[in-house]
C-alpha atoms as a PDB file:
ATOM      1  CA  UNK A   1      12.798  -1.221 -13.555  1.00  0.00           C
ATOM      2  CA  UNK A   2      14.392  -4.606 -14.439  1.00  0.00           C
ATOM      3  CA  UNK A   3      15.019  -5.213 -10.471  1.00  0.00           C
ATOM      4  CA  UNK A   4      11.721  -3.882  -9.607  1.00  0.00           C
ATOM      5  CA  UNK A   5      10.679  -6.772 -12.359  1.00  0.00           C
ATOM      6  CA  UNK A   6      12.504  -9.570 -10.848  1.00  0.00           C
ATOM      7  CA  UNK A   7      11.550  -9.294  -7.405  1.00  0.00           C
ATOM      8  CA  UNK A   8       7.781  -8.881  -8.711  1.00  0.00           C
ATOM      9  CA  UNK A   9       7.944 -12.124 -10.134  1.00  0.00           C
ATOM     10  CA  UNK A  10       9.086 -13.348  -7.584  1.00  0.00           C
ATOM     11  CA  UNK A  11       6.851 -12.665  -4.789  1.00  0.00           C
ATOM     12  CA  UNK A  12       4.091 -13.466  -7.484  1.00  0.00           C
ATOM     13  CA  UNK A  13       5.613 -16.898  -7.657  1.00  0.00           C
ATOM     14  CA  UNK A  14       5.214 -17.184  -3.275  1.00  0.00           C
ATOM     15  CA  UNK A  15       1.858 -16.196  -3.565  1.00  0.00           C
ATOM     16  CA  UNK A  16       0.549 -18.688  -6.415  1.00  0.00           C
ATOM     17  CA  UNK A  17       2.680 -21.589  -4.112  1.00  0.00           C
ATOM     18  CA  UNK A  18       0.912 -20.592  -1.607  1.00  0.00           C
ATOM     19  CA  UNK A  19      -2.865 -20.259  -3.299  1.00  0.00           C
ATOM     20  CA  UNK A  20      -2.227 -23.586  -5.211  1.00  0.00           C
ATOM     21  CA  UNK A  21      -0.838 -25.410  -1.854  1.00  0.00           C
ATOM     22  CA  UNK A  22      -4.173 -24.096  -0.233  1.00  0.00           C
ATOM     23  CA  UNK A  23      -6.308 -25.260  -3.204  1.00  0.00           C
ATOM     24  CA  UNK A  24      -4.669 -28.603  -2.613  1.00  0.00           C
ATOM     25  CA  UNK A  25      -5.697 -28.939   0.876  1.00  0.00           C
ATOM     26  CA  UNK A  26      -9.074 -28.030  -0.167  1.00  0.00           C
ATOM     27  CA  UNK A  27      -9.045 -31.178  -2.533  1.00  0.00           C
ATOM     28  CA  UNK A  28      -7.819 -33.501   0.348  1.00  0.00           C
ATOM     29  CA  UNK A  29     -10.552 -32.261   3.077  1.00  0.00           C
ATOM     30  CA  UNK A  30     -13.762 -32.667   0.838  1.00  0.00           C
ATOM     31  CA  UNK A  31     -15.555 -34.858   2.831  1.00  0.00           C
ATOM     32  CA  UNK A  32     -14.910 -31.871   5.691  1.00  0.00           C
ATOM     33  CA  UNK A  33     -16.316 -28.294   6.282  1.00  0.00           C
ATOM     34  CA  UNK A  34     -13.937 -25.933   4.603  1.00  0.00           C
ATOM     35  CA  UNK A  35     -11.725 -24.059   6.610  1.00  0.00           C
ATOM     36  CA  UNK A  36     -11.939 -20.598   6.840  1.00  0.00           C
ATOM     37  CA  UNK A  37      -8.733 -19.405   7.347  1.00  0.00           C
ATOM     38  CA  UNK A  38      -7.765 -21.176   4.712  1.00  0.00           C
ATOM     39  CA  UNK A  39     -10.341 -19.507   2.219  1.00  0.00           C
ATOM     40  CA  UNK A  40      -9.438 -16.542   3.790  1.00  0.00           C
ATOM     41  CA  UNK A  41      -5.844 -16.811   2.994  1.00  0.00           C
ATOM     42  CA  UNK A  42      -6.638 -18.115  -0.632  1.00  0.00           C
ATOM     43  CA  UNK A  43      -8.653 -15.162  -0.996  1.00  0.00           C
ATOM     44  CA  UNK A  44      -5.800 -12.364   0.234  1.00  0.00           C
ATOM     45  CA  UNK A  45      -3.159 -14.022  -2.041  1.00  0.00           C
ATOM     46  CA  UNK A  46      -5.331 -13.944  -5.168  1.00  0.00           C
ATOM     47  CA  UNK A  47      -6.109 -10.136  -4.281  1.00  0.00           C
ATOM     48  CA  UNK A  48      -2.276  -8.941  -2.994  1.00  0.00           C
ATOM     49  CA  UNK A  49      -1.123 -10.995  -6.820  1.00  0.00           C
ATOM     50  CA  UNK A  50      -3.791  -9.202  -8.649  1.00  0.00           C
ATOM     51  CA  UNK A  51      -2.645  -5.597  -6.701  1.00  0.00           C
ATOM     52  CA  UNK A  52       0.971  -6.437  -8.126  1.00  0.00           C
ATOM     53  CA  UNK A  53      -0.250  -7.031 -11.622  1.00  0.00           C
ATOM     54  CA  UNK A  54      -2.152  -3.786 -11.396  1.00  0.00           C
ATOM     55  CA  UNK A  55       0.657  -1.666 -10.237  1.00  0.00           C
ATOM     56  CA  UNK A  56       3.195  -3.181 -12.834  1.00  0.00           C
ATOM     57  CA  UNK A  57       0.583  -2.293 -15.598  1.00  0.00           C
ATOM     58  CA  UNK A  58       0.214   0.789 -14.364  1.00  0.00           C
ATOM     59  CA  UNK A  59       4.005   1.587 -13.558  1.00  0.00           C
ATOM     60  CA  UNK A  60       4.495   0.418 -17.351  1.00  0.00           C
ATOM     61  CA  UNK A  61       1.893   3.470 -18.250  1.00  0.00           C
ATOM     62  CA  UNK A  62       3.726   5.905 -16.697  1.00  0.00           C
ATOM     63  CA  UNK A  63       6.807   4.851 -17.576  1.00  0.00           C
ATOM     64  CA  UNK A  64       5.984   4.692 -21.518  1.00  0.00           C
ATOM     65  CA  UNK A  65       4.085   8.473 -21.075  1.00  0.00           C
ATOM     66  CA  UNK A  66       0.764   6.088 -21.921  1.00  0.00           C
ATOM     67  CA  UNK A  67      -0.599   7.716 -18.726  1.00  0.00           C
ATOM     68  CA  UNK A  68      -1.033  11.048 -16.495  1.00  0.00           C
ATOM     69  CA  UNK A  69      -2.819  12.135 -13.584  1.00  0.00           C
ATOM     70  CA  UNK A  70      -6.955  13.356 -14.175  1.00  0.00           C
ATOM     71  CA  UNK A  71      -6.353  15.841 -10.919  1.00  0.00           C
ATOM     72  CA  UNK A  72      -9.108  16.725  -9.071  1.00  0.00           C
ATOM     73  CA  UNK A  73     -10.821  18.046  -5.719  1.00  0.00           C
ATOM     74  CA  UNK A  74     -12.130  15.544  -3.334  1.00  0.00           C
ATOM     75  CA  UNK A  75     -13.039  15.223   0.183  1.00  0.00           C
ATOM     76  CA  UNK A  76     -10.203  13.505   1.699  1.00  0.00           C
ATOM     77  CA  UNK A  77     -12.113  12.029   4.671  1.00  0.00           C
ATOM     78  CA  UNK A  78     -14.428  10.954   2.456  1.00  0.00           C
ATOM     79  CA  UNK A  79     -11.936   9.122   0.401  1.00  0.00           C
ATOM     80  CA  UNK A  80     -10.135   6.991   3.090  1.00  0.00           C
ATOM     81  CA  UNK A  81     -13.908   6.399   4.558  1.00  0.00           C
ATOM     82  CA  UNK A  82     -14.168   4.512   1.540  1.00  0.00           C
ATOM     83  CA  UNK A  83     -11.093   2.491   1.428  1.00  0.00           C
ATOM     84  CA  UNK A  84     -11.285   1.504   5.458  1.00  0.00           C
ATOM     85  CA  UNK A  85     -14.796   0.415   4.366  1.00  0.00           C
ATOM     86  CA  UNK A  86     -13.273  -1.545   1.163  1.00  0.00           C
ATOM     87  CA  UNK A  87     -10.800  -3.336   4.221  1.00  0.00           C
ATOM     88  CA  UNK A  88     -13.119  -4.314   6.990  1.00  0.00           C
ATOM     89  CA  UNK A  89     -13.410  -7.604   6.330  1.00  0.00           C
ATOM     90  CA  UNK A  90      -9.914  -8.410   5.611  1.00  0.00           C
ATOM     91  CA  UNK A  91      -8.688  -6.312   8.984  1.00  0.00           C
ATOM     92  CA  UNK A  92     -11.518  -8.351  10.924  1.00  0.00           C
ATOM     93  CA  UNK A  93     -10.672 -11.549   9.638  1.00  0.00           C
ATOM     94  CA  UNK A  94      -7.002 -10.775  10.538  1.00  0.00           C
ATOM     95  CA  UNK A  95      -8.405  -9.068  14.161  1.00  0.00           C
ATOM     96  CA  UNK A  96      -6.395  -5.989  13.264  1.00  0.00           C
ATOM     97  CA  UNK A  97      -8.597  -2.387  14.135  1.00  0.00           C
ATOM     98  CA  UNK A  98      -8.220  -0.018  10.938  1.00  0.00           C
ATOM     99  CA  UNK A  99      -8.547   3.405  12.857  1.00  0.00           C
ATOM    100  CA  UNK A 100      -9.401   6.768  10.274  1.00  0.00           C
ATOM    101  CA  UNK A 101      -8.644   9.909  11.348  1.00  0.00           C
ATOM    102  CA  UNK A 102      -9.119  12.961   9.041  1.00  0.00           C
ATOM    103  CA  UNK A 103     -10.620  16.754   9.354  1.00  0.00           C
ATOM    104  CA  UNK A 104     -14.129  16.353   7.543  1.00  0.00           C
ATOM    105  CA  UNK A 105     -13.402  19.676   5.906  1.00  0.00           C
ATOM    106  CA  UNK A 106     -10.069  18.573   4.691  1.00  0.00           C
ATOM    107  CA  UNK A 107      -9.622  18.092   0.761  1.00  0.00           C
ATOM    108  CA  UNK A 108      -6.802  17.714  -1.693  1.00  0.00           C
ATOM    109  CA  UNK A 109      -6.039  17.578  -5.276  1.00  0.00           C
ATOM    110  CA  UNK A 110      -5.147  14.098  -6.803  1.00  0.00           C
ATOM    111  CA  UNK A 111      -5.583  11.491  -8.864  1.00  0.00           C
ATOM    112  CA  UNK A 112      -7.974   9.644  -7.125  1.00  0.00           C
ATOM    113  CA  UNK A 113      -7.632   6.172  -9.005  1.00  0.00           C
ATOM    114  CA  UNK A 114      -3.496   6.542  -8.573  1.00  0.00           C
ATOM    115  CA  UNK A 115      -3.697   7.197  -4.660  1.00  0.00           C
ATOM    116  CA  UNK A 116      -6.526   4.722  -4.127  1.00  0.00           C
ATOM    117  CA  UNK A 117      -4.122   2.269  -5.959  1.00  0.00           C
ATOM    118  CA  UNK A 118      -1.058   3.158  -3.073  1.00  0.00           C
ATOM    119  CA  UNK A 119      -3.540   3.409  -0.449  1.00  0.00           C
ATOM    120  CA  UNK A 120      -4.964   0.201  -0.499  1.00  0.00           C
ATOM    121  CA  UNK A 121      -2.034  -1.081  -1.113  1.00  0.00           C
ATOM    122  CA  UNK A 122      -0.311   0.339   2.311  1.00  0.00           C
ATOM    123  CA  UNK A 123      -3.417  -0.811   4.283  1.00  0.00           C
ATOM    124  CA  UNK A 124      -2.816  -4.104   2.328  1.00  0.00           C
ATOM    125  CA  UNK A 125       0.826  -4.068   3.833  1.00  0.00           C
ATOM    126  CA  UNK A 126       0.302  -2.508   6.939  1.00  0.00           C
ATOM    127  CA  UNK A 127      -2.335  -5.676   7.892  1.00  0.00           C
ATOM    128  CA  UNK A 128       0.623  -7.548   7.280  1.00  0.00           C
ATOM    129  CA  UNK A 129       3.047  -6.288   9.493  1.00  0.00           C
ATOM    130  CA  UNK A 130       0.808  -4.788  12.176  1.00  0.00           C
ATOM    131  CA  UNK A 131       0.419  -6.271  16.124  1.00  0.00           C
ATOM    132  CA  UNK A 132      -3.109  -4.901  16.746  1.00  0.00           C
ATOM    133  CA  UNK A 133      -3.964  -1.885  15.039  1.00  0.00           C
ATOM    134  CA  UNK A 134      -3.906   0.424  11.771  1.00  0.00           C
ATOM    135  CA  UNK A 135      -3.854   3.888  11.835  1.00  0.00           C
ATOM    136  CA  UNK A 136      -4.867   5.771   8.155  1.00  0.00           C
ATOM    137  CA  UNK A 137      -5.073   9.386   8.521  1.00  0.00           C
ATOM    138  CA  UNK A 138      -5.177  13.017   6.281  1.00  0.00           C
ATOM    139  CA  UNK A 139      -3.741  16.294   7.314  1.00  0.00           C
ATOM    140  CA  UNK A 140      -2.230  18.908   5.632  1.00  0.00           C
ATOM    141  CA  UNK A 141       1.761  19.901   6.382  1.00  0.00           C
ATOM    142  CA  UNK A 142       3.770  22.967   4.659  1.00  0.00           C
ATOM    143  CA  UNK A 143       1.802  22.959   2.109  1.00  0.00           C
ATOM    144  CA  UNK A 144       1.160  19.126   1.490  1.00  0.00           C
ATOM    145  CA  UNK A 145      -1.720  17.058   1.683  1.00  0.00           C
ATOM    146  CA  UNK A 146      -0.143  14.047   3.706  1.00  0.00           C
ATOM    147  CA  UNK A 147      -1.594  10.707   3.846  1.00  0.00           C
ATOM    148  CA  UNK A 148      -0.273   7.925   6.285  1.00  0.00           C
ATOM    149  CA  UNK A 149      -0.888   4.506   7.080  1.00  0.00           C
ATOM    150  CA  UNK A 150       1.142   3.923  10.277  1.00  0.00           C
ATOM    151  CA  UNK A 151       1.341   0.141  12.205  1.00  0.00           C
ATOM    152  CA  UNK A 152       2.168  -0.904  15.459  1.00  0.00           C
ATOM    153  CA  UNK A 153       4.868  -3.968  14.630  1.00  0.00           C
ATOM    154  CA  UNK A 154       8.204  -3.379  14.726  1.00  0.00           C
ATOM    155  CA  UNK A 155       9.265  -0.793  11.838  1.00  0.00           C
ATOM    156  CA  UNK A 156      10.601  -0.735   9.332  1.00  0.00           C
ATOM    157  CA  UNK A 157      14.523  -1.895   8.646  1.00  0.00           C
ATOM    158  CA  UNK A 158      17.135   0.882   9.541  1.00  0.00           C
ATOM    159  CA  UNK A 159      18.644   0.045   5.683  1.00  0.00           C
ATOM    160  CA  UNK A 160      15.081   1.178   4.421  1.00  0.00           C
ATOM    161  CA  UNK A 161      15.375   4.227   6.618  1.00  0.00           C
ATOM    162  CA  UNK A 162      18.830   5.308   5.652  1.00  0.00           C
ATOM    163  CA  UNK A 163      17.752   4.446   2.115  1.00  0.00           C
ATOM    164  CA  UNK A 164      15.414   7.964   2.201  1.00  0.00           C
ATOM    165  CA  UNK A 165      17.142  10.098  -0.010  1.00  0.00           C
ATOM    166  CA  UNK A 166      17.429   7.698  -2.955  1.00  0.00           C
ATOM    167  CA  UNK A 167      14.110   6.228  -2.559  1.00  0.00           C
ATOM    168  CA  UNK A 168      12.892   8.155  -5.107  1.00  0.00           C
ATOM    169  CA  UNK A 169      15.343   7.638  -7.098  1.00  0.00           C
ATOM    170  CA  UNK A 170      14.851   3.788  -7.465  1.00  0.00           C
ATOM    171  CA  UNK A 171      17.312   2.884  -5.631  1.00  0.00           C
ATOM    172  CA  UNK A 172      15.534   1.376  -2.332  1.00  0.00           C
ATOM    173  CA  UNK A 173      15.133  -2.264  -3.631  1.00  0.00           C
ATOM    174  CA  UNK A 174      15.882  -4.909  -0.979  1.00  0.00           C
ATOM    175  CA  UNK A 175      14.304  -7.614   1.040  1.00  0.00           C
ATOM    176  CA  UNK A 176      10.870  -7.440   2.657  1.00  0.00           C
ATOM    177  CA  UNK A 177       8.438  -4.301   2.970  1.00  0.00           C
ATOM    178  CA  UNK A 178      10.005  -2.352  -0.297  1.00  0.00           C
ATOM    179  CA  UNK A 179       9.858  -3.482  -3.677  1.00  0.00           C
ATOM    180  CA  UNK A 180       7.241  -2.249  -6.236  1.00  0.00           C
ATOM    181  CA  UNK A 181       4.762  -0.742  -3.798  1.00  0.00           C
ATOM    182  CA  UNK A 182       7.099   1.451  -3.019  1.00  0.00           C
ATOM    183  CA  UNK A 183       8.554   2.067  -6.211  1.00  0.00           C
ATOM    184  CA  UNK A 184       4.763   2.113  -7.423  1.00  0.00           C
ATOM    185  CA  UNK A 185       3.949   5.052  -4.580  1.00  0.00           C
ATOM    186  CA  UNK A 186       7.010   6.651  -5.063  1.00  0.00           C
ATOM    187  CA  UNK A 187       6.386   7.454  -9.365  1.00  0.00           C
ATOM    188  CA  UNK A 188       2.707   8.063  -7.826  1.00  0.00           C
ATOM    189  CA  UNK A 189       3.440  11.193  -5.543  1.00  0.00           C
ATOM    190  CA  UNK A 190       5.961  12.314  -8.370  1.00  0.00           C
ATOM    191  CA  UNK A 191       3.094  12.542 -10.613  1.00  0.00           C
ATOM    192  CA  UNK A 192       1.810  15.224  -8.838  1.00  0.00           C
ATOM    193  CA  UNK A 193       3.332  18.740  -9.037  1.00  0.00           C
ATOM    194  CA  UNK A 194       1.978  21.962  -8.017  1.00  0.00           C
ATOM    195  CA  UNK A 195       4.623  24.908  -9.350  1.00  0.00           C
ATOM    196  CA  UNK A 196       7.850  24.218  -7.545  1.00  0.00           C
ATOM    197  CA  UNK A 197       6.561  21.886  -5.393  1.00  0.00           C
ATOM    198  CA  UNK A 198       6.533  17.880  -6.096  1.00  0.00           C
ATOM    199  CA  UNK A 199       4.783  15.093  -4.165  1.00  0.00           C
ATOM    200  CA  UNK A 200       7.285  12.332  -2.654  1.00  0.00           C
ATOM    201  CA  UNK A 201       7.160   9.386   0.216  1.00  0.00           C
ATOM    202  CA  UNK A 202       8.615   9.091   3.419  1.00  0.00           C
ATOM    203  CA  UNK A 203       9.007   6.085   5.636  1.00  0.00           C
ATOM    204  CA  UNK A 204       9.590   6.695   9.679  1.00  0.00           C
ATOM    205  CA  UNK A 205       9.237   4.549  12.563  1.00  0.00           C
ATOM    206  CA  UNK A 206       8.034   5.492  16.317  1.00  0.00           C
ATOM    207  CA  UNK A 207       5.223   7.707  15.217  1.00  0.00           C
ATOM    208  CA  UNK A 208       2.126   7.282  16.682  1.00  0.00           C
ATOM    209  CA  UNK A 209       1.129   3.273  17.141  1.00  0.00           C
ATOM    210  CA  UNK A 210       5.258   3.414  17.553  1.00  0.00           C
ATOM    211  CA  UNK A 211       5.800   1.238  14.387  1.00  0.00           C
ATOM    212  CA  UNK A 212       6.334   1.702  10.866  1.00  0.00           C
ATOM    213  CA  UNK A 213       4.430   4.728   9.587  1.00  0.00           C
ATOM    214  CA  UNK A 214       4.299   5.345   5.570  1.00  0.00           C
ATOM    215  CA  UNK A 215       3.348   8.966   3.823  1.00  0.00           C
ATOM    216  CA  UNK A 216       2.682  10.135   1.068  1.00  0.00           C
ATOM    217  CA  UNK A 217       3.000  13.842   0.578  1.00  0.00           C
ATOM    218  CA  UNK A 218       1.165  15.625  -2.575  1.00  0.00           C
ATOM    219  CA  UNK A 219       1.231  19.104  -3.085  1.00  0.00           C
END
């Protein structure tokens, strides 16, 4: 957790440069019409620093037992509706598509405050890294109820890949897309267990949009 801390704080400290280098500009052009890409970008920094402080609070919770999952039924096309509707602006401003595909029928038993915390935070991610478009979709697998948020970039690092089996073990901390969202999704999907059967992540590339494609898998 002390790694997951450090490199926290450190992309933190990027995103305040960058929202106090933007506020700066702002004070220089004030005889001008304010730019909005540069609102827009103080506006997605302030909301990807608060996201971090969320999920460290929260991680903290479940670490310290101060938490557990409130498990319930819910529609799951209903619930990514929701959070592509929460994203529209952002994905416009950025002219990247958010696509939702998901059974109307479909539902699933979660936490729906935990998984709305990693979901948002993969679109957050996936807007990011994307070309064009983002692809969130439901379906249910062996048992699963599997969520993804797949990109069309250029994947995800072969180290992160070959990382799989110790990803939920905290071990996956390096440069770039990792860190605490997916620490924070991992101790998420391990929060929800169904008899023998416990929820985990996996990261591929070359699915669908061909890029990097992120699931989470609850039972």
């Amino acid at each position: 957790f002390a790694d997951i801390l450090a490199s926290l704080i450190h992309d933190m400290k990027n995103s305040l440069w960058l929202v106090i280098n933007t506020l700066e500009s702002f004070t220089s052009e004030t005889q001008q019409r304010a730019d909005p890409d540069k609102v827009f970008t103080l506006q997605q920094e302030a909301k990807r620093l608060n996201t971090n402080l969320i999920e460290l609070l929260t991680l903290y919770k479940i670490e310290n037992e101060r938490i557990s999952p409130n498990i319930e039924e819910l529609n799951v096309a209903d619930f990514l509706d929701e959070l592509v509707l929460e994203n529209h602006a952002a994905a416009t401003a950025q002219g990247v598509k958010l696509i939702c595909e998901c059974d109307q029928a479909l539902s699933g038993f979660f936490d729906e405050g935990l998984v709305r915390g990693v979901v948002n935070s993969l679109i957050g991610n996936g807007m990011r890294y994307t070309t064009e478009n983002l692809l969130i979709s439901g379906n249910e697998q062996e048992g699963y109820l599997v969520i993804q948020v797949e990109d069309d970039g250029s994947g995800f690092p072969q180290e992160m890949l070959a990382a799989q089996d110790v990803i939920d073990n905290h071990a996956a901390i390096s440069e770039g897309r990792t860190q605490l969202g997916i620490y924070f999704a991992s101790m998420v999907a391990r929060m929800h267990r169904n008899k023998d059967k416990v929820g985990y992540i996996r990261l591929s590339n070359g699915n669908r949009l061909q890029g990097g494609c992120f699931s989470i898998c609850l039972p």
